[in-house]
PDB file of N, CA and C in Angstrom:
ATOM      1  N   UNK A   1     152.408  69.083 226.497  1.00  0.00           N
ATOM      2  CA  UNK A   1     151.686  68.860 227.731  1.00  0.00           C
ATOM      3  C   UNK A   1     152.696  68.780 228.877  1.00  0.00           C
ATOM      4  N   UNK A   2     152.182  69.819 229.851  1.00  0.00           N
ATOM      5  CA  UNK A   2     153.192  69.508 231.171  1.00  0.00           C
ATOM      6  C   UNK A   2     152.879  68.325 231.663  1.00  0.00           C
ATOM      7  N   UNK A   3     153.862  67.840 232.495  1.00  0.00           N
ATOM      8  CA  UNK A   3     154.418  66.888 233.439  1.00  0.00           C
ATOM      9  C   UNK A   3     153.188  67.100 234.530  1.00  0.00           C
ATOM     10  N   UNK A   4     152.760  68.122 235.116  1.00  0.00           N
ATOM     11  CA  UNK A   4     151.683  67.954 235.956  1.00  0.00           C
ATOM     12  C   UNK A   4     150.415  67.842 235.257  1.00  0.00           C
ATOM     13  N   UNK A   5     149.886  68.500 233.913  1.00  0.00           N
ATOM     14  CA  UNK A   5     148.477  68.209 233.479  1.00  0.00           C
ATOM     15  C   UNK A   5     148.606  66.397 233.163  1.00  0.00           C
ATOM     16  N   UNK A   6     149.584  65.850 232.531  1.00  0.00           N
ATOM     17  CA  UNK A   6     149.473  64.476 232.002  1.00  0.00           C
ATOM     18  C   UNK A   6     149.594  64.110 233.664  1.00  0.00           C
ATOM     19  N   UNK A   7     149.682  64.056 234.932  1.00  0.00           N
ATOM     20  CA  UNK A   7     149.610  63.621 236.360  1.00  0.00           C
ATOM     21  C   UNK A   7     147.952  63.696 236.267  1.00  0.00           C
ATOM     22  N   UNK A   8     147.247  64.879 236.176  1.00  0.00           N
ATOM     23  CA  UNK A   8     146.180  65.261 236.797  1.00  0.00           C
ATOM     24  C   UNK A   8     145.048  64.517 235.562  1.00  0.00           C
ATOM     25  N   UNK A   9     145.513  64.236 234.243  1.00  0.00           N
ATOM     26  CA  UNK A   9     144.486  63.489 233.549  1.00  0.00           C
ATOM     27  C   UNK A   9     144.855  62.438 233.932  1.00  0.00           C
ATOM     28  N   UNK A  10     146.006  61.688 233.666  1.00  0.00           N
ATOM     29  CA  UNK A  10     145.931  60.344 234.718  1.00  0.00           C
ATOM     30  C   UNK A  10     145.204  60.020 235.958  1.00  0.00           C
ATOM     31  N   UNK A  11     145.379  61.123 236.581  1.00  0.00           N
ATOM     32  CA  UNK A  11     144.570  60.260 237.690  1.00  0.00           C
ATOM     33  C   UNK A  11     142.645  60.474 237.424  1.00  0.00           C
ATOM     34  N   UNK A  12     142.585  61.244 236.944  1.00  0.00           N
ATOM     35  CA  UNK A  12     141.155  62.189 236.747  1.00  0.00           C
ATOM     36  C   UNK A  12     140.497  60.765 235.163  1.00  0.00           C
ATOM     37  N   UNK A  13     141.292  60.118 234.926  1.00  0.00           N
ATOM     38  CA  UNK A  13     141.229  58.941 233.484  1.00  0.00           C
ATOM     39  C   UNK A  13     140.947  57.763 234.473  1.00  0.00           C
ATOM     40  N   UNK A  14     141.309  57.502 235.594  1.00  0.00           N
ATOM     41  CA  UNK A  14     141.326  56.366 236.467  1.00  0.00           C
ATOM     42  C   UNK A  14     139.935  55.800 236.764  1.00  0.00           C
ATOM     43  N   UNK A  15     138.848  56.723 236.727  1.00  0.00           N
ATOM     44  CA  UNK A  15     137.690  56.446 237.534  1.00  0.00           C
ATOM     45  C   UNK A  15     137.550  55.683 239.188  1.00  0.00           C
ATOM     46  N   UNK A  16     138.638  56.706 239.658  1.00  0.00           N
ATOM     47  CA  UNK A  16     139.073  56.138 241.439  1.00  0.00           C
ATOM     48  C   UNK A  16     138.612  56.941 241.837  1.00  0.00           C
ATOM     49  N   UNK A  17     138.361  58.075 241.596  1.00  0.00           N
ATOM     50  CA  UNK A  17     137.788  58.959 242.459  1.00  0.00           C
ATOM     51  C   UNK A  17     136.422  59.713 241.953  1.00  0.00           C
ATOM     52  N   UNK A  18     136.075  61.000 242.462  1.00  0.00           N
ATOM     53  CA  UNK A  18     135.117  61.540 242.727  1.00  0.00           C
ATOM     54  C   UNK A  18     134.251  62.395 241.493  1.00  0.00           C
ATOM     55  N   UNK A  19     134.586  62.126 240.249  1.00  0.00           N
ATOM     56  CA  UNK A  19     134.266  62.819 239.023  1.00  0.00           C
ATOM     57  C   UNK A  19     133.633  62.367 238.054  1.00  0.00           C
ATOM     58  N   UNK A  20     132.953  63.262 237.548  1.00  0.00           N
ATOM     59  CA  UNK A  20     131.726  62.918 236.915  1.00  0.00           C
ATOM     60  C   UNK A  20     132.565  61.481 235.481  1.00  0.00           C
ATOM     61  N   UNK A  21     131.764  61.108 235.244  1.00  0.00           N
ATOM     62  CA  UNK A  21     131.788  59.761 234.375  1.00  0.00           C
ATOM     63  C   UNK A  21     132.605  60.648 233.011  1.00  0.00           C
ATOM     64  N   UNK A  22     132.015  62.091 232.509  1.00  0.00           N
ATOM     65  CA  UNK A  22     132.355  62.920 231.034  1.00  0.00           C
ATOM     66  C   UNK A  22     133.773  63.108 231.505  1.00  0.00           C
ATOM     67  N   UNK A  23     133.946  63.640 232.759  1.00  0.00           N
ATOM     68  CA  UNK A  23     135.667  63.937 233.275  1.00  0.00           C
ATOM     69  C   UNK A  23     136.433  62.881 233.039  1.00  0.00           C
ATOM     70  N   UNK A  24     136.233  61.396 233.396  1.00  0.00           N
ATOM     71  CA  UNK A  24     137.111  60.655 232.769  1.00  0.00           C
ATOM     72  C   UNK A  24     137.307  59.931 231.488  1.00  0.00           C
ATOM     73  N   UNK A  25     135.934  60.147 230.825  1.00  0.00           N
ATOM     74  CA  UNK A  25     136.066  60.542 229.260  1.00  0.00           C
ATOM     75  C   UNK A  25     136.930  61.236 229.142  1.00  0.00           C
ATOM     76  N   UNK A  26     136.421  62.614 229.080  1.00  0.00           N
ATOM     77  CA  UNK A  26     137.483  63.238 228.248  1.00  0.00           C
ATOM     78  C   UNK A  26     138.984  63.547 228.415  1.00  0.00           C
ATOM     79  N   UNK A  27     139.222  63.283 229.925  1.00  0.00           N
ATOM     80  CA  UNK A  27     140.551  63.169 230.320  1.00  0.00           C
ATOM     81  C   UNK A  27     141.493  61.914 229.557  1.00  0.00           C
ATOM     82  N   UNK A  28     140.814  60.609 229.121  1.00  0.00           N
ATOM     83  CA  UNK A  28     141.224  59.862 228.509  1.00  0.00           C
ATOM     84  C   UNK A  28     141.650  60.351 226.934  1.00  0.00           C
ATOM     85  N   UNK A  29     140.676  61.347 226.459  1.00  0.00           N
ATOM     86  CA  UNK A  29     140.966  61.553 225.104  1.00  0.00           C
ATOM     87  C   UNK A  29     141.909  62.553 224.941  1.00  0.00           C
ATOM     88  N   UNK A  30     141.723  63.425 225.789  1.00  0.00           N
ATOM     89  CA  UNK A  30     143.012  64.299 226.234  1.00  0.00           C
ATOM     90  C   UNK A  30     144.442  63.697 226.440  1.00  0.00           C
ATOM     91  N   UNK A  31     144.065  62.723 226.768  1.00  0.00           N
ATOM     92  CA  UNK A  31     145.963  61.660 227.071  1.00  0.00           C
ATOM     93  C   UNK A  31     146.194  61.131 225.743  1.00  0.00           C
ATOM     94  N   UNK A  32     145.025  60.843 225.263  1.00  0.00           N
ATOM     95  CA  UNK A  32     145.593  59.888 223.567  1.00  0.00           C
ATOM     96  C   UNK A  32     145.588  60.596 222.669  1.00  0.00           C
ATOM     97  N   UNK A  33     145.138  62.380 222.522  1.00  0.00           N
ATOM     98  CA  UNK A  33     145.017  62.616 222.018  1.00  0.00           C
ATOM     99  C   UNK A  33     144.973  62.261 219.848  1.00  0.00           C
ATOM    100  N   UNK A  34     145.677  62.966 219.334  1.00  0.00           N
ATOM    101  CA  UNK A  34     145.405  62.592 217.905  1.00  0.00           C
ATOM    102  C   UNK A  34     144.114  63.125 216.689  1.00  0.00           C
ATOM    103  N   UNK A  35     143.766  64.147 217.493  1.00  0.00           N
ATOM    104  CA  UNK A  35     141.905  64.591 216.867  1.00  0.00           C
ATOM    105  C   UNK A  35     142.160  66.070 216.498  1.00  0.00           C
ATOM    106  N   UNK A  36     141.882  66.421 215.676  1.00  0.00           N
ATOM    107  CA  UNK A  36     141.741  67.811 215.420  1.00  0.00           C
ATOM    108  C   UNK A  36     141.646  68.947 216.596  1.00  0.00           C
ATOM    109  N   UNK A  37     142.628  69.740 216.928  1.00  0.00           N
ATOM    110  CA  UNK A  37     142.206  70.488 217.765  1.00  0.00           C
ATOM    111  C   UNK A  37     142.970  70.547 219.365  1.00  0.00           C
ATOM    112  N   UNK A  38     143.478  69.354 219.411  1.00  0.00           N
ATOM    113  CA  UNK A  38     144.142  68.215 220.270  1.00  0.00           C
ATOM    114  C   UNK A  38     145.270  69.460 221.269  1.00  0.00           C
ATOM    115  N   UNK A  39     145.729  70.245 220.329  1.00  0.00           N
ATOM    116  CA  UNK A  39     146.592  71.391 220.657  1.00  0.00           C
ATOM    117  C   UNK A  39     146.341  72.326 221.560  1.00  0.00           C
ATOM    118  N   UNK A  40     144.745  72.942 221.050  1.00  0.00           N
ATOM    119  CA  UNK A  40     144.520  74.085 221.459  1.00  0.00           C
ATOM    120  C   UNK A  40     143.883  73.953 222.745  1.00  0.00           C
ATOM    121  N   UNK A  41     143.144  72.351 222.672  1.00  0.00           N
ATOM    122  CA  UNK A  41     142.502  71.552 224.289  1.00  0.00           C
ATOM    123  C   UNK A  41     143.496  71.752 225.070  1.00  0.00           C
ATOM    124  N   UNK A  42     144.860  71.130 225.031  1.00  0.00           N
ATOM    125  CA  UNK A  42     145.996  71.332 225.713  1.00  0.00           C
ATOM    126  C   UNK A  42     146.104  72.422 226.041  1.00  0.00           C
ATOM    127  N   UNK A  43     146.777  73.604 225.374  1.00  0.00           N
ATOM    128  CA  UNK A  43     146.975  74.790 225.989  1.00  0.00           C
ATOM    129  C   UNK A  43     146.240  75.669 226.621  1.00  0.00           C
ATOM    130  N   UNK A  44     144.869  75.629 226.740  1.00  0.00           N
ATOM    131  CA  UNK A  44     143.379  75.614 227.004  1.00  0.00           C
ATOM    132  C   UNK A  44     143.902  75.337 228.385  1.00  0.00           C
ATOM    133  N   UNK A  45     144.115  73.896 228.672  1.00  0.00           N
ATOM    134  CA  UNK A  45     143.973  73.147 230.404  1.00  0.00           C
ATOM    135  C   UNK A  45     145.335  73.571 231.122  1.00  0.00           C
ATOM    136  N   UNK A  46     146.279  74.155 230.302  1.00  0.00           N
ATOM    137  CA  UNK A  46     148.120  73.727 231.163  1.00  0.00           C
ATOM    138  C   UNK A  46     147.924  74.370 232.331  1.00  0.00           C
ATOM    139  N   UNK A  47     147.073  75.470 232.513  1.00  0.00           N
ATOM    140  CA  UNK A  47     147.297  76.169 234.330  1.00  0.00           C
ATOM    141  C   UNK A  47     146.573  75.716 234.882  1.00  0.00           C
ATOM    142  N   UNK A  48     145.861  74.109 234.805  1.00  0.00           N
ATOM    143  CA  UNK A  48     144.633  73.552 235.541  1.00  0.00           C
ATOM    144  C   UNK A  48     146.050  73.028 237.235  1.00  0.00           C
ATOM    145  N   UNK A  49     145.377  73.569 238.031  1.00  0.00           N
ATOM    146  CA  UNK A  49     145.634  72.410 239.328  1.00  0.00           C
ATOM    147  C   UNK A  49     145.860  71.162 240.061  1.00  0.00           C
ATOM    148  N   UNK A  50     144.676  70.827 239.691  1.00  0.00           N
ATOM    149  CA  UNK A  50     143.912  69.680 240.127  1.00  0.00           C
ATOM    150  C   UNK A  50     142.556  69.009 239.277  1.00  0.00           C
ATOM    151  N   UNK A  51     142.282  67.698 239.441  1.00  0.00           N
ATOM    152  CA  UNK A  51     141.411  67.028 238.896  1.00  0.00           C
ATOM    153  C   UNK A  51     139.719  67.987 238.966  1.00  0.00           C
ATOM    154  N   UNK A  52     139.806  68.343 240.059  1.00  0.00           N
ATOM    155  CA  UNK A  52     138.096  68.920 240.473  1.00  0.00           C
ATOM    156  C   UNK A  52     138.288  70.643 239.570  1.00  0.00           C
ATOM    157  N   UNK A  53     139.079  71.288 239.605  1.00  0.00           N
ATOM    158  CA  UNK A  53     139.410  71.883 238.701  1.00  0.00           C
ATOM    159  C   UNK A  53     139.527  71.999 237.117  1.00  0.00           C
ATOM    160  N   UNK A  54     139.874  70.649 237.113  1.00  0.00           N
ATOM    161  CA  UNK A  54     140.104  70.485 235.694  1.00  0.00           C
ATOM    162  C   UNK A  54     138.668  70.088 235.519  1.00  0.00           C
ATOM    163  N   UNK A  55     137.846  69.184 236.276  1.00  0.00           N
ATOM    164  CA  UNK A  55     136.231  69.220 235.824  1.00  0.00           C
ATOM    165  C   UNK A  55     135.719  70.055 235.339  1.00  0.00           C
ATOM    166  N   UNK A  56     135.766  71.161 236.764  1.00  0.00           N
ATOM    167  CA  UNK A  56     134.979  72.531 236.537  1.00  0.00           C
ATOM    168  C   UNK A  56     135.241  73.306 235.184  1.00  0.00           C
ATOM    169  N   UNK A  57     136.732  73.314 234.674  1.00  0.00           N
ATOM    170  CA  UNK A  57     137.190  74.059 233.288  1.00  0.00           C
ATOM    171  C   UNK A  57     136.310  73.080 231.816  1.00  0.00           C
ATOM    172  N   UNK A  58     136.537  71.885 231.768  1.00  0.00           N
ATOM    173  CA  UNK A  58     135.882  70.912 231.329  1.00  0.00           C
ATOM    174  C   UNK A  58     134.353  71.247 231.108  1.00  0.00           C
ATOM    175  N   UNK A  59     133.389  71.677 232.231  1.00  0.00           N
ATOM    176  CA  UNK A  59     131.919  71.464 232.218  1.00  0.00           C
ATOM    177  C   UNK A  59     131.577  72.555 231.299  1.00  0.00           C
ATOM    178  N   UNK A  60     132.506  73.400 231.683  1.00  0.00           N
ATOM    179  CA  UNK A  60     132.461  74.796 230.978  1.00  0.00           C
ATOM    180  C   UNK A  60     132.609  75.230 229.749  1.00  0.00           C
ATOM    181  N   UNK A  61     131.805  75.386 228.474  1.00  0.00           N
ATOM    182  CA  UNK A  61     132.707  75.454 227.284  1.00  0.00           C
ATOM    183  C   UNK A  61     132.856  74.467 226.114  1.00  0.00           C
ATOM    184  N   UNK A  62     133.272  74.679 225.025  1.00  0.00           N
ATOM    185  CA  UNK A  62     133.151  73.781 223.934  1.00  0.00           C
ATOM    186  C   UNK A  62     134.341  73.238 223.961  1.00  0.00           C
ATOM    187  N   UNK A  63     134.877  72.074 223.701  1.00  0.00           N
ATOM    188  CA  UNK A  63     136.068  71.737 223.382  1.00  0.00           C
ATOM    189  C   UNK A  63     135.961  70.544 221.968  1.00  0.00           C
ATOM    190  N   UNK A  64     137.547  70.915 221.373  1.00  0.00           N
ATOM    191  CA  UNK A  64     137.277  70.055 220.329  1.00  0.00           C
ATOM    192  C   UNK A  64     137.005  68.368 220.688  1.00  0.00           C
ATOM    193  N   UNK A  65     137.582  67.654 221.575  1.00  0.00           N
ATOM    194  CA  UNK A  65     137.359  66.458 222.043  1.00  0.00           C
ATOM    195  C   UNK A  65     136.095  66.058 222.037  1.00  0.00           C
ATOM    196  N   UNK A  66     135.185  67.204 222.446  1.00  0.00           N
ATOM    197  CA  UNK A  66     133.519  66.798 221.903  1.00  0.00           C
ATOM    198  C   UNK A  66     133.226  66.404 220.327  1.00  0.00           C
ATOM    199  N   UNK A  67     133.936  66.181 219.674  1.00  0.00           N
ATOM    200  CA  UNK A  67     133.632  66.442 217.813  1.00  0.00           C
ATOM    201  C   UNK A  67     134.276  64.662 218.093  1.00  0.00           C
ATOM    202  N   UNK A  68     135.131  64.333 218.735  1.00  0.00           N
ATOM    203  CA  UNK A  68     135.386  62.646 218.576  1.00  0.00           C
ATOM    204  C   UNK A  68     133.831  61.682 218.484  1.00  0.00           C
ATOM    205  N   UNK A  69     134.843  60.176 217.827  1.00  0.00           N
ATOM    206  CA  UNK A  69     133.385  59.734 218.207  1.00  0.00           C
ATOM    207  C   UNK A  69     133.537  58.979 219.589  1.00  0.00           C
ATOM    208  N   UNK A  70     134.443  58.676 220.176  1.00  0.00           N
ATOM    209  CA  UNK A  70     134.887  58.232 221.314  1.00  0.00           C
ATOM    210  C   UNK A  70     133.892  58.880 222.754  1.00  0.00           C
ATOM    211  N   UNK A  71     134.021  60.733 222.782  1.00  0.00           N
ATOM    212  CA  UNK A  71     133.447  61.310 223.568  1.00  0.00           C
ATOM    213  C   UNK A  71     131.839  61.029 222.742  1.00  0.00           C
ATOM    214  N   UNK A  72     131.425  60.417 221.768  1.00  0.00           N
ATOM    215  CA  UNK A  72     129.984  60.709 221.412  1.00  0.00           C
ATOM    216  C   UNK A  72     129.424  59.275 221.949  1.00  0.00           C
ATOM    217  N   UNK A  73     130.283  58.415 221.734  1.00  0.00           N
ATOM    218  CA  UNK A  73     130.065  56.931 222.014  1.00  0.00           C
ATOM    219  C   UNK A  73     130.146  56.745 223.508  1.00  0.00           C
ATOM    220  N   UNK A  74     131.169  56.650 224.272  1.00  0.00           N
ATOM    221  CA  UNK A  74     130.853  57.023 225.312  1.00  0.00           C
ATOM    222  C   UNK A  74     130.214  57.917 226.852  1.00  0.00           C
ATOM    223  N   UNK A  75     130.507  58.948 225.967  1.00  0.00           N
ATOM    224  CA  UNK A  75     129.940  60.155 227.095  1.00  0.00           C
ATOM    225  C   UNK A  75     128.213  60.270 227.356  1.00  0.00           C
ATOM    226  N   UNK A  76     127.609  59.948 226.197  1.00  0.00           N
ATOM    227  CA  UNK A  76     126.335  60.271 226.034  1.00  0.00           C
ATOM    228  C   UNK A  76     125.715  58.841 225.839  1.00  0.00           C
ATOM    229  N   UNK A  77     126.095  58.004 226.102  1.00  0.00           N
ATOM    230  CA  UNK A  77     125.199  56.477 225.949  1.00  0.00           C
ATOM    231  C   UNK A  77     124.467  56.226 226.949  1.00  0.00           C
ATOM    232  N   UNK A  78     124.109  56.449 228.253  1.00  0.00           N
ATOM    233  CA  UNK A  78     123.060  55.619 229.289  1.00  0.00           C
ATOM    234  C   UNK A  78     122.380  56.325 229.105  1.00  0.00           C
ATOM    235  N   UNK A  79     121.252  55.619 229.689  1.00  0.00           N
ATOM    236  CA  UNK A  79     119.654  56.183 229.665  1.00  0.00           C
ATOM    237  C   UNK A  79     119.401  56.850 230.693  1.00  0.00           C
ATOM    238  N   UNK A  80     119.399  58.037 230.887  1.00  0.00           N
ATOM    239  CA  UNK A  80     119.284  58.910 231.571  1.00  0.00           C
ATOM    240  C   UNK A  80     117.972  58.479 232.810  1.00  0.00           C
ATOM    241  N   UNK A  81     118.154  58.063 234.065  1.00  0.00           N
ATOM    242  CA  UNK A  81     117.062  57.774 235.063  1.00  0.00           C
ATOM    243  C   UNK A  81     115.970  58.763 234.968  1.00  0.00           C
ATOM    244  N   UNK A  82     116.068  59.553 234.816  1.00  0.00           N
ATOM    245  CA  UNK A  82     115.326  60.983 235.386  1.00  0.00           C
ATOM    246  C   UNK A  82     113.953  61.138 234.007  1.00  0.00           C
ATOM    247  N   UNK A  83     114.681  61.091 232.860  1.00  0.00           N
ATOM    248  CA  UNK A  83     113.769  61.461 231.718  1.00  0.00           C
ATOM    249  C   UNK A  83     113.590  59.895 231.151  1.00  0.00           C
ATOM    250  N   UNK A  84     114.135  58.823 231.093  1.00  0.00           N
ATOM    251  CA  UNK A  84     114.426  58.020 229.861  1.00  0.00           C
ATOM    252  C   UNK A  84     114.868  57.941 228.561  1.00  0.00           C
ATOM    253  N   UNK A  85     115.963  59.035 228.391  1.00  0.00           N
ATOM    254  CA  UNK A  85     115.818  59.381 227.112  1.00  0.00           C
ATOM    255  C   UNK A  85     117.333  59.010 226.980  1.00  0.00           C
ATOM    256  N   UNK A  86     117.955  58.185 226.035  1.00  0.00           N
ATOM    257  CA  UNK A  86     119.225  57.832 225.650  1.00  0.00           C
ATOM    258  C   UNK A  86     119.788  59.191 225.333  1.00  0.00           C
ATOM    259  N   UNK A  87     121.095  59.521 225.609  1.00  0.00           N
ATOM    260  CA  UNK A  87     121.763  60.775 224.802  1.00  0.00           C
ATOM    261  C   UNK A  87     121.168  62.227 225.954  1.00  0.00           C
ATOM    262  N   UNK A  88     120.617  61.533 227.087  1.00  0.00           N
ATOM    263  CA  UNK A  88     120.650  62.585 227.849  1.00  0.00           C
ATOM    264  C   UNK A  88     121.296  63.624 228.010  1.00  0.00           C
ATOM    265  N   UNK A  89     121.341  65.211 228.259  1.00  0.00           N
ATOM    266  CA  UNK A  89     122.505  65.955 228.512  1.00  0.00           C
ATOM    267  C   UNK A  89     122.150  66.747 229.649  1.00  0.00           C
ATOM    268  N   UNK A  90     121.083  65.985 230.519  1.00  0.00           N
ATOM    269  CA  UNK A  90     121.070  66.619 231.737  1.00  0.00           C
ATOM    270  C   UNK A  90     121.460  66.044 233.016  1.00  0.00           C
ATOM    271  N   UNK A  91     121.560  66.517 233.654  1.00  0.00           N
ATOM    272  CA  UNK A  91     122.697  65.227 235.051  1.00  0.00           C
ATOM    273  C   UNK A  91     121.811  64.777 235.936  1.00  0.00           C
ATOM    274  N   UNK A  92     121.368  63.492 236.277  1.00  0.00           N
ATOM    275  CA  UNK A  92     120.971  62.934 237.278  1.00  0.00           C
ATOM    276  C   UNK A  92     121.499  62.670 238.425  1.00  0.00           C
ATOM    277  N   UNK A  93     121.743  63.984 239.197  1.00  0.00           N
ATOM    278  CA  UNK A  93     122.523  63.962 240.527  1.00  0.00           C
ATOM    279  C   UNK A  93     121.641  63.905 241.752  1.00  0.00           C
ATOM    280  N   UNK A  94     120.006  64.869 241.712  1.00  0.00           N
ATOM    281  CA  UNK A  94     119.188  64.575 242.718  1.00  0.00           C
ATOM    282  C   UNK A  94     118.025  64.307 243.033  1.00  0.00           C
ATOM    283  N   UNK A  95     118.050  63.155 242.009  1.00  0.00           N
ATOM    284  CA  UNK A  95     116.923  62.447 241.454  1.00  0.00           C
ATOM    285  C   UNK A  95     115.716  62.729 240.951  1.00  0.00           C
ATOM    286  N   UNK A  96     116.447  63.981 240.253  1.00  0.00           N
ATOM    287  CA  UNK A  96     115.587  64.810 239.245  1.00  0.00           C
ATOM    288  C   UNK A  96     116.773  64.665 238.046  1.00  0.00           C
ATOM    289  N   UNK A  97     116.391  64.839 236.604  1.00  0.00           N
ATOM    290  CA  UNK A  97     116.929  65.368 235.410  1.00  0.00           C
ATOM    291  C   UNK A  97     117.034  66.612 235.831  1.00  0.00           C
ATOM    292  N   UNK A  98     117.617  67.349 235.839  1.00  0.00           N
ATOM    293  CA  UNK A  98     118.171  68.646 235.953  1.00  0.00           C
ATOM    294  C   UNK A  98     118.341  69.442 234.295  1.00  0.00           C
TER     295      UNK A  98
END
């Protein structure tokens, strides 16, 4: 892992700024890595930029970090406003389930 992706999951792991709740999930599991796959996530993100970048690559796509139970336990636990349904996977951004 470069010196700038471990910068840009650090800060994108912080929950200081502007990114969705799954971005600093998985940016966290991305730093501790240790999970099957852990490698290919990495080389996958190394030409990412920036944090809002690294979202957008993130939203996009399967990654192994989804197979943790960390991203299953956290990422998908609130009750979604929009539907009520625990394990939501649609985004409540404009006060619709989408």
């Amino acid at each position: 892992m470069t010196k700038e992706l471990r910068k840009i999951l650090l800060d994108a792991s912080s929950g200081r700024g502007d990114l969705w709740k799954e971005t600093e999930v998985a940016s966290r599991i991305l730093l501790a890595g240790g999970y099957p796959g852990h490698n290919e996530d990495i080389v996958a993100l190394e030409d990412v930029k920036d944090c809002i970048e690294l979202e957008n690559l993130i939203s996009r796509g399967a990654w192994y970090f989804q197979e943790t139970d960390t991203w299953k336990e956290e990422a998908w636990t609130d009750y979604c406003p929009g539907c009520n349904v625990a394990y939501c996977r649609g985004r409540y951004t404009t006060g619709q389930c989408e």
